[in-house]
Protein backbone atom coordinates (compact mmCIF):
# COMPACT_ATOMS: atom_id res chain seq x y z
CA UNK A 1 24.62 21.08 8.14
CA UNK A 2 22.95 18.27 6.12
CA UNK A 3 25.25 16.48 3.50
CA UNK A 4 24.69 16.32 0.32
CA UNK A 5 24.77 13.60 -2.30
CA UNK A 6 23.32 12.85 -6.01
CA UNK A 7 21.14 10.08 -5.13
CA UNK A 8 21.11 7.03 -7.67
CA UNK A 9 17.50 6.18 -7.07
CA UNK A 10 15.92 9.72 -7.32
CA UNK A 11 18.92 10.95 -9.57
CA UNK A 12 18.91 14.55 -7.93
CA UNK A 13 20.92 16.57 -5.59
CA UNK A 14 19.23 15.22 -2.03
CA UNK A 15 20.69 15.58 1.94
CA UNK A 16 22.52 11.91 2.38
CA UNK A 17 22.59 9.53 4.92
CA UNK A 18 23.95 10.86 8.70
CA UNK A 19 26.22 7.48 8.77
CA UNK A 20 26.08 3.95 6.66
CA UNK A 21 23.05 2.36 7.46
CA UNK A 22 24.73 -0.86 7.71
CA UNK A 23 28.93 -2.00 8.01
CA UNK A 24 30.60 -3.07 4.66
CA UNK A 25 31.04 -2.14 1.21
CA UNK A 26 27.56 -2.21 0.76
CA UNK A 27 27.19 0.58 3.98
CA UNK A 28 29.82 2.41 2.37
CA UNK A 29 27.93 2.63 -1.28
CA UNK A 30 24.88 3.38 0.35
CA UNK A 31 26.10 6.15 1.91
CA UNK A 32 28.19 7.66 -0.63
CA UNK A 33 24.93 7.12 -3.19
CA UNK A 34 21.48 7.12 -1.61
CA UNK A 35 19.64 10.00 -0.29
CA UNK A 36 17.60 9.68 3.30
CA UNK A 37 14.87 10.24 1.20
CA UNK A 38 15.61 7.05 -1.29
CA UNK A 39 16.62 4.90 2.25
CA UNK A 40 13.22 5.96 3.80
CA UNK A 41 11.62 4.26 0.73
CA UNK A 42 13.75 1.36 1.14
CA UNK A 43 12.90 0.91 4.90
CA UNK A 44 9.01 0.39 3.44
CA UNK A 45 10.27 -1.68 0.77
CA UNK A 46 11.60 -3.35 3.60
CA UNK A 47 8.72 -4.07 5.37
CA UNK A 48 6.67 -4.76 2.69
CA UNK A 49 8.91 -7.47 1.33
CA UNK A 50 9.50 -8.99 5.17
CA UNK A 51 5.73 -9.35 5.71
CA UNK A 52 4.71 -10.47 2.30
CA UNK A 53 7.21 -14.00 2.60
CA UNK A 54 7.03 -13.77 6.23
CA UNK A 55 10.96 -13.47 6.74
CA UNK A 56 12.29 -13.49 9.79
CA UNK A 57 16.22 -11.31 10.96
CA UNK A 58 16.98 -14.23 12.49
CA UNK A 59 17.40 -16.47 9.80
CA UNK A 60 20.34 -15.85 7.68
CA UNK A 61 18.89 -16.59 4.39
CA UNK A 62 16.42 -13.97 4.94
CA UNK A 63 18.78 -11.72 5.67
CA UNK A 64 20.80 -12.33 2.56
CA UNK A 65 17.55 -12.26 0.36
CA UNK A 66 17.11 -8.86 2.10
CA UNK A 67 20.46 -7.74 1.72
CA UNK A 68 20.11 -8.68 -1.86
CA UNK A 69 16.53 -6.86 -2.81
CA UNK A 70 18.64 -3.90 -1.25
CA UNK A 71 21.09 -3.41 -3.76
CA UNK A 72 19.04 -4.21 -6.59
CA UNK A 73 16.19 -1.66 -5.45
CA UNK A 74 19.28 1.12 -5.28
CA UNK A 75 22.04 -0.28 -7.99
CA UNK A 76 20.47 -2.07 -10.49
CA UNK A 77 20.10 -0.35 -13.87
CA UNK A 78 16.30 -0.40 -13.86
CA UNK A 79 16.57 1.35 -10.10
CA UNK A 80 15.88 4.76 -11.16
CA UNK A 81 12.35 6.85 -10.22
CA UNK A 82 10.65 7.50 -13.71
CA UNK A 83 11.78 11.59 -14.37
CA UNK A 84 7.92 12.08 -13.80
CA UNK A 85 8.21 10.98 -10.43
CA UNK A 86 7.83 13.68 -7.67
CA UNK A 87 9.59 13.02 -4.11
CA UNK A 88 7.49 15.18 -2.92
CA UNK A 89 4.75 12.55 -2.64
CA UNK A 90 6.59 10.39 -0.52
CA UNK A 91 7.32 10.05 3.37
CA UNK A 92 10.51 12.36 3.81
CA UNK A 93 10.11 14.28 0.33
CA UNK A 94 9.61 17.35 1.97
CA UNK A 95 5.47 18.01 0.50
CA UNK A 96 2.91 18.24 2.69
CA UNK A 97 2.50 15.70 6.31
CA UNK A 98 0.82 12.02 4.77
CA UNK A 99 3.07 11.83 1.47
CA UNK A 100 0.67 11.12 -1.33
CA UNK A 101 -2.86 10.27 0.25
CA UNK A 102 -2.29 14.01 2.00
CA UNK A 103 -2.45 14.76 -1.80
CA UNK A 104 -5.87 13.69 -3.08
């Protein structure tokens, strides 16, 4: 059975994490406070943030810039989804295969 937690980012009742995503404090938080959902949207934040200033893992001040856009995109007071917003429309929210372009 999937565990449940309130999510910070979507601020509903979501299923959680199977383990932290990462060792640390900052595992632990993410665990205890972000949905799968919320993480699957930070994985393409992720990516989108990696290819845009062409970071590389290796480097450890890309690593702590990336560490760093991760807790602001879940913790930081602005970090909410607008109450309009539907997870639905996203990869993982449960709507139909495609997320929002499956939509239109």
């Amino acid at each position: 059975m999937a565990r449940t937690v309130h999510c910070v980012k979507l601020d509903r009742d979501l299923p959680g994490l199977e383990a932290p995503p990462l060792g640390g404090e900052l595992g632990q938080r993410i665990f205890d406070n972000v949905s799968q959902q919320a993480w699957e949207m930070w994985e393409q934040q992720a990516t989108l943030l990696m290819n845009h200033y062409g970071l590389s893992m290796g480097d450890p001040e890309s690593r702590k810039f990336l560490r760093e856009q991760m807790e602001e995109f879940f913790f930081a007071p602005e970090a909410k989804m607008p109450a309009e917003f539907d997870p639905a429309t996203v990869k993982g929210g449960g709507g139909s295969k495609g997320g929002a372009a499956a939509k239109k």
